[in-house]
N, C-alpha and C. Protein backbone atom coordinates (compact mmCIF):
# COMPACT_ATOMS: atom_id res chain seq x y z
N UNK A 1 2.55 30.71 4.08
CA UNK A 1 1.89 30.33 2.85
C UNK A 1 2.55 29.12 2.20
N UNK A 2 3.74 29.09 2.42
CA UNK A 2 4.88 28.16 1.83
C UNK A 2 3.80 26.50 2.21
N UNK A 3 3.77 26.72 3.78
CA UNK A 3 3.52 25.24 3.77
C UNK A 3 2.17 24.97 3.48
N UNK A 4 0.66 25.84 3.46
CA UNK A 4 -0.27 25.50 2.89
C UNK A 4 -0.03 25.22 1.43
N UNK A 5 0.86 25.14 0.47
CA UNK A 5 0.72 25.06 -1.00
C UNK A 5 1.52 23.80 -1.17
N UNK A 6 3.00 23.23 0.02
CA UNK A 6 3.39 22.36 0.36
C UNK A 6 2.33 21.08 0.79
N UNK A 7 1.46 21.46 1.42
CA UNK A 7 0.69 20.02 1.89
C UNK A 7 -0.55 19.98 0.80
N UNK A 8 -1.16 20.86 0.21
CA UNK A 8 -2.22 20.95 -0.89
C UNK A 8 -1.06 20.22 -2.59
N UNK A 9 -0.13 20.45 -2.44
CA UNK A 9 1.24 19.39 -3.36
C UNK A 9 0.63 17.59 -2.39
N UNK A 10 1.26 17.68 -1.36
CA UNK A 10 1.33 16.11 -0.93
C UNK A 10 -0.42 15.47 -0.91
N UNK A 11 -1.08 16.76 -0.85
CA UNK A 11 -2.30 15.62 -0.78
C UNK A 11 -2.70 15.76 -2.18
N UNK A 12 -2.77 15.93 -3.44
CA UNK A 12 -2.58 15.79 -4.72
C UNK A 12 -1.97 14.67 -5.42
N UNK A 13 -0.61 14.73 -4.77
CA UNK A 13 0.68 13.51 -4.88
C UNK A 13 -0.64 12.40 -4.12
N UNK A 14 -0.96 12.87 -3.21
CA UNK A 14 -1.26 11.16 -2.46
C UNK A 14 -2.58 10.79 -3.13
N UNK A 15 -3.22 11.91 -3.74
CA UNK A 15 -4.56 11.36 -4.56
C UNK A 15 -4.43 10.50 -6.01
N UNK A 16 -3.11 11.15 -6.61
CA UNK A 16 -2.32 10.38 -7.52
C UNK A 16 -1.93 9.11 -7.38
N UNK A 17 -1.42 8.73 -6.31
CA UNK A 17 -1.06 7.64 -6.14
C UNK A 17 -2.06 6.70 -6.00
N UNK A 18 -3.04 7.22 -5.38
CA UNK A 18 -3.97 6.17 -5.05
C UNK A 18 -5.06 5.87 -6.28
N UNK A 19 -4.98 7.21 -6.82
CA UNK A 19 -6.00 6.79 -8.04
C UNK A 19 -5.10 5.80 -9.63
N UNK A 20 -3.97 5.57 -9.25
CA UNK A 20 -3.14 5.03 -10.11
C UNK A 20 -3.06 3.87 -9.53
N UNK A 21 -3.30 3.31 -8.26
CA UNK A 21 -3.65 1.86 -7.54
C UNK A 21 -5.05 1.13 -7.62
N UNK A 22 -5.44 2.24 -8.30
CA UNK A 22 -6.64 1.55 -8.11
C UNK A 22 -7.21 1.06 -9.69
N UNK A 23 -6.74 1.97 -10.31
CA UNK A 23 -6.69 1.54 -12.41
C UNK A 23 -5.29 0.28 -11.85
N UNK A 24 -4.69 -0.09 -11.56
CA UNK A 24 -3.54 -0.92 -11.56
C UNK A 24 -4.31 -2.00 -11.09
N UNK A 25 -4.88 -1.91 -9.66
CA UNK A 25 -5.80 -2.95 -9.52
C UNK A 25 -7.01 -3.58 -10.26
N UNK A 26 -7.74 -2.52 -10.83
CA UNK A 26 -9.13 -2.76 -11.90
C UNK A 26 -8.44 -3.76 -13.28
N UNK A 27 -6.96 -2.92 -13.61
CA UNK A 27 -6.98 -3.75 -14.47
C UNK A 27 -6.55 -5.54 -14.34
N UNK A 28 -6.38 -5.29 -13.75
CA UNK A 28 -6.68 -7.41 -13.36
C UNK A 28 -7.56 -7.45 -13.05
N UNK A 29 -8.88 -7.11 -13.00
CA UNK A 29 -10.17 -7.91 -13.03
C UNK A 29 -10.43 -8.25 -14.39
N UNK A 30 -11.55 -9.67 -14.80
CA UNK A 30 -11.46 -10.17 -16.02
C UNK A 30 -12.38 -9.06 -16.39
N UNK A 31 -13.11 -8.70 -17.63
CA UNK A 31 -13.73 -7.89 -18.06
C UNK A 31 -14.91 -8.19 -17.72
N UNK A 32 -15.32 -9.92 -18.17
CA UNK A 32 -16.84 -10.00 -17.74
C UNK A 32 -17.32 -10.24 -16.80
N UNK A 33 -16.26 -9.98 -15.34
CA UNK A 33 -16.62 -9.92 -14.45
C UNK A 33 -16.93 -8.32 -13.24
N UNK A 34 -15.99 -7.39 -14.78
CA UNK A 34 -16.32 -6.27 -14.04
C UNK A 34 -18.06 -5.09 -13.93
N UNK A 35 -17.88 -5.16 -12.93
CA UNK A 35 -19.51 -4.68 -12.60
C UNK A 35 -19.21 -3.01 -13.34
N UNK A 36 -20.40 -2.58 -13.94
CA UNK A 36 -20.23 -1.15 -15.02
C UNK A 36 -22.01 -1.31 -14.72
N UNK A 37 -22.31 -0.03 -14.67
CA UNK A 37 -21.76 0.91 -13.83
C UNK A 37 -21.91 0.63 -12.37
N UNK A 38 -20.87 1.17 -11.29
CA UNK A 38 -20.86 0.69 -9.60
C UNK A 38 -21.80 2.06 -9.16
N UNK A 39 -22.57 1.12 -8.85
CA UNK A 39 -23.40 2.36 -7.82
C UNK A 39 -22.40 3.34 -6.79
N UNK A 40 -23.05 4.38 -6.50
CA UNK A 40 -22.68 5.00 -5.31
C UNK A 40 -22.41 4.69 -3.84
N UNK A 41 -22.25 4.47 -3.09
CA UNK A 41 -21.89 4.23 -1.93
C UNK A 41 -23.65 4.44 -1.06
N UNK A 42 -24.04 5.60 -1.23
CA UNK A 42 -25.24 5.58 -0.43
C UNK A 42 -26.65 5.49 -1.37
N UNK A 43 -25.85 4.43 -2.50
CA UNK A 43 -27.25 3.85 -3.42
C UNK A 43 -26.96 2.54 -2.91
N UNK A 44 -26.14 1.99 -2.50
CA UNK A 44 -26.14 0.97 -1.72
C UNK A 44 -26.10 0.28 -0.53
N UNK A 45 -27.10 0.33 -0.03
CA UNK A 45 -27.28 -0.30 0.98
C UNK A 45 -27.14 -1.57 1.49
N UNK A 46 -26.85 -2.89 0.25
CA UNK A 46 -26.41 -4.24 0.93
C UNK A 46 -25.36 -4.42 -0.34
N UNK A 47 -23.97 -4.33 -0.43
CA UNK A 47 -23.29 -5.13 -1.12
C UNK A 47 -23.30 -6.50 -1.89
N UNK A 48 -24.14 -7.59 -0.63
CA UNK A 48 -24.35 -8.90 -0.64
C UNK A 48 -25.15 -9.13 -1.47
N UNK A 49 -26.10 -8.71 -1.43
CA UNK A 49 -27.80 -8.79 -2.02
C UNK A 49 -27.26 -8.21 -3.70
N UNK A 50 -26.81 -6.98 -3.47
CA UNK A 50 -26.48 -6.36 -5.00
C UNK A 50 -25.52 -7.42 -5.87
N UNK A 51 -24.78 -8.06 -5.09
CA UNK A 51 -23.53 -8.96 -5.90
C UNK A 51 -24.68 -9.70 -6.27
N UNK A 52 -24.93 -10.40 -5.80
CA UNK A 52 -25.87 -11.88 -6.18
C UNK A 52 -26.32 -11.89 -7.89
N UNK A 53 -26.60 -10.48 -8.25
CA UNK A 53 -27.20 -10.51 -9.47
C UNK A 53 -26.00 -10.96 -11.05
N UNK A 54 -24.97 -11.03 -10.26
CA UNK A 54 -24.03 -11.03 -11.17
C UNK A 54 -23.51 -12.39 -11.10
N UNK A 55 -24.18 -13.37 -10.08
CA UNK A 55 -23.22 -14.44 -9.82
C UNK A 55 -24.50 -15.38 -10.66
N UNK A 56 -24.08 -16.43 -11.39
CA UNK A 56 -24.85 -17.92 -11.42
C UNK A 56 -25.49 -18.31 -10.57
N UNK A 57 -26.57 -19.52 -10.92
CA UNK A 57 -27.33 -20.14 -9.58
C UNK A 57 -26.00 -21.11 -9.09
N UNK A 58 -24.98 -21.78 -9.36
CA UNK A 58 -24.31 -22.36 -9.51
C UNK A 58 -23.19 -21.63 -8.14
N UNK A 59 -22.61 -20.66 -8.65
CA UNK A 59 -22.17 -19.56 -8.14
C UNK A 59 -22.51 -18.83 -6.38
N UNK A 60 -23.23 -18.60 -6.52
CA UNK A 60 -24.45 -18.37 -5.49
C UNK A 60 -24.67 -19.63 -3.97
N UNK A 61 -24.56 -20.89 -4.71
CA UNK A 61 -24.84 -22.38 -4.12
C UNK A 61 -23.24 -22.37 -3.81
N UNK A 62 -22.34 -22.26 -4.60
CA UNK A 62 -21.01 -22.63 -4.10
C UNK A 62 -20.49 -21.61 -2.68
N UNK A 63 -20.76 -20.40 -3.34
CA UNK A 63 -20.44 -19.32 -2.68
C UNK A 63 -20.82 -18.93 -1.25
N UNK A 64 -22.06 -19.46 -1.15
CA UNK A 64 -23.27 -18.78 0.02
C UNK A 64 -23.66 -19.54 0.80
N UNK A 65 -24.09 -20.74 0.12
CA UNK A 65 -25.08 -21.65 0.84
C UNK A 65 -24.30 -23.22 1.50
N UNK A 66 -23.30 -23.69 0.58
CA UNK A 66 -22.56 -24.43 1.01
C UNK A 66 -21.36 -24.48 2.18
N UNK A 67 -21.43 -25.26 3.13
CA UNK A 67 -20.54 -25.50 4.15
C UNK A 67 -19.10 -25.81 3.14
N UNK A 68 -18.31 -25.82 3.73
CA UNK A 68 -16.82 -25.84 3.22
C UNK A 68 -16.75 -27.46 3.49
N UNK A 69 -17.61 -28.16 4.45
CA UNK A 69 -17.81 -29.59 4.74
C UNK A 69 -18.63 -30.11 3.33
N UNK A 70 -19.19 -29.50 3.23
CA UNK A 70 -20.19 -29.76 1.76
C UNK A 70 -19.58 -29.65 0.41
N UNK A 71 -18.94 -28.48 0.32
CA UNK A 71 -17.68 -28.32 -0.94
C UNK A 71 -17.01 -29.42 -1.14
N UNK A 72 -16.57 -30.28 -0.04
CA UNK A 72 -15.18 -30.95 0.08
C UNK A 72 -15.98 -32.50 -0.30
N UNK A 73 -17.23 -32.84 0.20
CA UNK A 73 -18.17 -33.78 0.02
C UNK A 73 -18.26 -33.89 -1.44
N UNK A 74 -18.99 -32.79 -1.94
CA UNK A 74 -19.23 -32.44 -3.60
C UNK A 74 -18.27 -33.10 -4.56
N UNK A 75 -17.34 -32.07 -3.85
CA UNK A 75 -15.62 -32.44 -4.66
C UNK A 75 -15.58 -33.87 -4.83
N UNK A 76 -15.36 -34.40 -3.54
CA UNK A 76 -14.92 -36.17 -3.46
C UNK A 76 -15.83 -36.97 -4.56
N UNK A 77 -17.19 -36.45 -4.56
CA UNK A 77 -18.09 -37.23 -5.26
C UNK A 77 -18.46 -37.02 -6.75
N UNK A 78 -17.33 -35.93 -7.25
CA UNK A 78 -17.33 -35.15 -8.88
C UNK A 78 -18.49 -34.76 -8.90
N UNK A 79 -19.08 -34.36 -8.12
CA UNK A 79 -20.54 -33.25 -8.75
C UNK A 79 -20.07 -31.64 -8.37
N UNK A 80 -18.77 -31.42 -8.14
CA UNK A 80 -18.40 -30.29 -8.13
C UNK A 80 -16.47 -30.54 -8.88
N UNK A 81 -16.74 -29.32 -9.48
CA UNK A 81 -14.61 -29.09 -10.03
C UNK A 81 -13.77 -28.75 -8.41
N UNK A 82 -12.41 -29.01 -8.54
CA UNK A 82 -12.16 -27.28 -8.03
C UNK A 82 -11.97 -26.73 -8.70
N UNK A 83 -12.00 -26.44 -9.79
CA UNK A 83 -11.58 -25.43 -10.52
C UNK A 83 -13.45 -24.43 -10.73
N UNK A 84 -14.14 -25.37 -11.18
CA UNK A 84 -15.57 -24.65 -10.66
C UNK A 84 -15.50 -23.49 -9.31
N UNK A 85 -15.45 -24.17 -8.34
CA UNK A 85 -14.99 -23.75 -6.67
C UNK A 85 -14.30 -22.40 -6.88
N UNK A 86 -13.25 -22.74 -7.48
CA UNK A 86 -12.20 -21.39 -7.16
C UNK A 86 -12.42 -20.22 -8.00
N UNK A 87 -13.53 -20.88 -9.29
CA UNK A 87 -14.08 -19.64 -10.22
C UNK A 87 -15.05 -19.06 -9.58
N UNK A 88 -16.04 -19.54 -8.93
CA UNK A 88 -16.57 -19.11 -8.11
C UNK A 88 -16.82 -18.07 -7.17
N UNK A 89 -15.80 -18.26 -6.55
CA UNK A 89 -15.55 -17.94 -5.19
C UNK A 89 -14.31 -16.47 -5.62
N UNK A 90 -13.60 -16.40 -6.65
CA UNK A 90 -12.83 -15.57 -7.37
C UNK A 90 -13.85 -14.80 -7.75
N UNK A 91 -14.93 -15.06 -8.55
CA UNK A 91 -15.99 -14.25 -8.99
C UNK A 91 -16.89 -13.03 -8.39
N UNK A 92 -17.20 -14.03 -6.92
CA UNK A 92 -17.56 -13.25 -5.90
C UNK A 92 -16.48 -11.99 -4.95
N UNK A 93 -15.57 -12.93 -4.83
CA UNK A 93 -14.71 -11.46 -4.50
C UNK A 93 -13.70 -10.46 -5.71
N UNK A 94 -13.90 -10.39 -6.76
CA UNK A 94 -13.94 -10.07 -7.53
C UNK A 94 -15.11 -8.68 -7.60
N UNK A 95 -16.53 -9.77 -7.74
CA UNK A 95 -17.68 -8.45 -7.47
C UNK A 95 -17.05 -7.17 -6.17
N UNK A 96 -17.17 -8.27 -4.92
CA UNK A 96 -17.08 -7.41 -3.41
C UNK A 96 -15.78 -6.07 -3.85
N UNK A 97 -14.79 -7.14 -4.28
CA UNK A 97 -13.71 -6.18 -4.63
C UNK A 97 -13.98 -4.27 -4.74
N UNK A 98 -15.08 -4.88 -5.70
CA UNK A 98 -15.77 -3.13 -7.19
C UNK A 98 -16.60 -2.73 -6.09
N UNK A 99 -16.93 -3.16 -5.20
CA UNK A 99 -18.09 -2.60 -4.44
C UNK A 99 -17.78 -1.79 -3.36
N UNK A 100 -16.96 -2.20 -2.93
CA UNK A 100 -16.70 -1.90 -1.72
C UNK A 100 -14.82 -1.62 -1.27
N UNK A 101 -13.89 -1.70 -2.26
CA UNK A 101 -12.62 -1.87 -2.50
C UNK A 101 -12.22 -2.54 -1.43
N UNK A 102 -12.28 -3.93 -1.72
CA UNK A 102 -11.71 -4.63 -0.61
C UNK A 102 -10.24 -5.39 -0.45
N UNK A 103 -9.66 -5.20 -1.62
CA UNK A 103 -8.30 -5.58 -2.12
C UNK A 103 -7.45 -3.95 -2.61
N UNK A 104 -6.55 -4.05 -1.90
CA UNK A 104 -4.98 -3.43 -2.06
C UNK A 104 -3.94 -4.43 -3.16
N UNK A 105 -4.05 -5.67 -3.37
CA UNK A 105 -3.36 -5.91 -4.17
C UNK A 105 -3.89 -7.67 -4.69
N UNK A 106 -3.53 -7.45 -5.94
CA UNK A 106 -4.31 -8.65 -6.53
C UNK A 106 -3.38 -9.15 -7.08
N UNK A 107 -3.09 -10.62 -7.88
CA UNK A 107 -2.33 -11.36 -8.42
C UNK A 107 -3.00 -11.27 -9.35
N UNK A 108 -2.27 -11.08 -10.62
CA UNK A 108 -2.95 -11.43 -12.12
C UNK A 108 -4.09 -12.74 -12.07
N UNK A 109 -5.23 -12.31 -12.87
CA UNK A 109 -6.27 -13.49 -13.26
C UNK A 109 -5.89 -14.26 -14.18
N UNK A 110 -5.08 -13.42 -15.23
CA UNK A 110 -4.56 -14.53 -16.40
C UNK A 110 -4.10 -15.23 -16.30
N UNK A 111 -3.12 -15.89 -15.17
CA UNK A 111 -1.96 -16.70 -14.99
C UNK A 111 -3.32 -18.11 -15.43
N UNK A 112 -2.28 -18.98 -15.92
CA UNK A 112 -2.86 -20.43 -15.94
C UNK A 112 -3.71 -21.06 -14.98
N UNK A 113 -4.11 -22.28 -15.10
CA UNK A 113 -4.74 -23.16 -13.93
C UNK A 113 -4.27 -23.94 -13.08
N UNK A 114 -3.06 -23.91 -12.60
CA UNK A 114 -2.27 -24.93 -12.16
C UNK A 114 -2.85 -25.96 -10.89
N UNK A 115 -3.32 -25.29 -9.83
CA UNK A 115 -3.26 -26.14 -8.06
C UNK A 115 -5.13 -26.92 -8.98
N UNK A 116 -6.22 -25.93 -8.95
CA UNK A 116 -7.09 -26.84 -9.15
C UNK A 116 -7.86 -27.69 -10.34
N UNK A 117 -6.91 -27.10 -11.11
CA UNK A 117 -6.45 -28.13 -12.87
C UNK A 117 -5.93 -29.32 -12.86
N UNK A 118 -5.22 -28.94 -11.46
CA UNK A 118 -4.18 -30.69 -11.22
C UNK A 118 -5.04 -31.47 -10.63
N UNK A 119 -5.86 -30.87 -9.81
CA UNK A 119 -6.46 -31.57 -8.69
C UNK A 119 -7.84 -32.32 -9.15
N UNK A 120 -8.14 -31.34 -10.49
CA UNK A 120 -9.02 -32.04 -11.20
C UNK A 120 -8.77 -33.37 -11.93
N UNK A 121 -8.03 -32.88 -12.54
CA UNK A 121 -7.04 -33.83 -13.76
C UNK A 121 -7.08 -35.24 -12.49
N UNK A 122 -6.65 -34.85 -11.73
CA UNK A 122 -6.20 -36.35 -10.38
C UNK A 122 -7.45 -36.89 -10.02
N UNK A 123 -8.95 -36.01 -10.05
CA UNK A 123 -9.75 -36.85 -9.71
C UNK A 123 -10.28 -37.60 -11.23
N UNK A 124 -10.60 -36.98 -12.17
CA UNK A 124 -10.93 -37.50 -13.72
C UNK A 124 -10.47 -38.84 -13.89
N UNK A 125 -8.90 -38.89 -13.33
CA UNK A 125 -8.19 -40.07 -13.88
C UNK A 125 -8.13 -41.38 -12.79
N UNK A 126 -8.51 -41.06 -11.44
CA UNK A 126 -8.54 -41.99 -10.23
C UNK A 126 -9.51 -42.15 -9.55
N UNK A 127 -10.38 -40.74 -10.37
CA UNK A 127 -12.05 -41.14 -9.42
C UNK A 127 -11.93 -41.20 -7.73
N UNK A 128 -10.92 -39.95 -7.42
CA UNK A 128 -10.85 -39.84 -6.23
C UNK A 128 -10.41 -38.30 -5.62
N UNK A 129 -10.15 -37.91 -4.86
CA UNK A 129 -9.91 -36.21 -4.53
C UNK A 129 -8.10 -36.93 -4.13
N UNK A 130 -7.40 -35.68 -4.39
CA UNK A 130 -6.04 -36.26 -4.24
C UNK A 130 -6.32 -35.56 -2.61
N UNK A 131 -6.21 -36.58 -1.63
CA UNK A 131 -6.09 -36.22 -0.25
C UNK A 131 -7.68 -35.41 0.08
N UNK A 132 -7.74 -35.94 1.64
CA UNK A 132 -9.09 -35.28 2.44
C UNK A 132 -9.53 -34.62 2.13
N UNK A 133 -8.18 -33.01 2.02
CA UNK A 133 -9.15 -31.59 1.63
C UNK A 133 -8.08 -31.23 0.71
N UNK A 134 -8.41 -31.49 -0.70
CA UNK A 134 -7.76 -31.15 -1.52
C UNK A 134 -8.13 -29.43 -1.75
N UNK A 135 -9.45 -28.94 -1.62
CA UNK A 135 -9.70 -27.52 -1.79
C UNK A 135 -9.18 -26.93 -0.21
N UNK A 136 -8.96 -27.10 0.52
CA UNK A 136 -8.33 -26.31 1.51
C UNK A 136 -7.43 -26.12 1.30
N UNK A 137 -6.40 -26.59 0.80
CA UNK A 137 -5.00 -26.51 0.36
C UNK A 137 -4.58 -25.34 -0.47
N UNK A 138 -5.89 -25.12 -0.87
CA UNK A 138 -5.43 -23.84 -2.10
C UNK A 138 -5.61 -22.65 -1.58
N UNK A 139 -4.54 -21.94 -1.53
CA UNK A 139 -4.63 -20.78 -0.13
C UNK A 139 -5.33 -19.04 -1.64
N UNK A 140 -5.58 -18.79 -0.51
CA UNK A 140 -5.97 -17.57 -1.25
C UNK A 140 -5.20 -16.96 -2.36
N UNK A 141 -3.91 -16.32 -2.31
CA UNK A 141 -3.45 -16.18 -3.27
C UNK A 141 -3.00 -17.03 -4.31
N UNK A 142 -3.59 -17.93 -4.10
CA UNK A 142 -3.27 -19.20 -5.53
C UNK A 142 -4.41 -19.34 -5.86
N UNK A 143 -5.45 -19.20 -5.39
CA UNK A 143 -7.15 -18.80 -5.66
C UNK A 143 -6.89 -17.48 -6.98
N UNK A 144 -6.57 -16.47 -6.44
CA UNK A 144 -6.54 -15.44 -7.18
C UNK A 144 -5.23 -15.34 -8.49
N UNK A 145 -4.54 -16.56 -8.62
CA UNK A 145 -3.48 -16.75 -9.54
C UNK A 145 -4.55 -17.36 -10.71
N UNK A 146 -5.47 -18.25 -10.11
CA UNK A 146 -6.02 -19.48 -11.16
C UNK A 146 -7.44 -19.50 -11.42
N UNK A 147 -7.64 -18.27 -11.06
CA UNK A 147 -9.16 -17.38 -12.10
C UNK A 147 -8.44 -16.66 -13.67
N UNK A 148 -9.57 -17.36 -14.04
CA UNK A 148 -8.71 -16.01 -15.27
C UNK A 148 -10.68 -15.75 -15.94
């Protein structure tokens, strides 16, 4: 009996833990990006299709439809930020995140704007992208530092 009340303890402990990772994770999402209420699992049938409603037409075009050759085009020619880009694209996995828990661990959203604030700031003032692929450079977790 000892060890059925022993492992009904650890899987309790391990439901604890995980349900305390997952409020730890929720709370770094921005608020108005968190989806309320998340459907059920077998009320959803396309993740993709369901996000869309939450993203901009803007959003949507950055996110979906554009080549990463096209982003980088945009960029060079100021009809796109990066900082637009990385809100974006933060936004969307952000949604996927609530949908489907696709992140174990997130970097705060609040942190400042630093990699595509600069990169903006550099084209504003030179009317140029600092280097080829200035948005490739910004690796994922500096994506998820400079959403807020």
């Amino acid at each position: 009996m000892a060890t059925s009340s022993s492992t009904s303890s650890t899987i309790l402990q391990w439901q604890a833990v995980g349900q305390a990772k997952r409020e730890a994770v929720s709370a770094l999402l921005p608020r108005e990006w968190r989806v309320d209420p998340i459907p059920a699992p077998e009320e959803l049938r396309d993740a993709t299709s369901y996000a869309e409603q939450f993203l901009t037409a803007e959003e949507k075009e950055i996110t979906g439809m554009l080549s990463a050759a096209a982003l980088l085009d945009r960029i060079a020619k100021g009809q796109l930020t990066a900082v637009q880009v990385t809100k974006a694209f933060c936004h969307r996995a952000t949604i996927a995140h609530q949908l489907v828990s696709t992140a174990s661990l997130l970097a705060p959203f609040s942190s400042p704007l630093p990699p595509p604030a600069c990169y903006c700031g550099w084209f504003r003032y030179h009317h140029s992208t600092y280097g080829d692929t200035q948005i490739s450079r910004i690796q994922t977790q500096s994506l998820t530092k400079t959403c807020r």
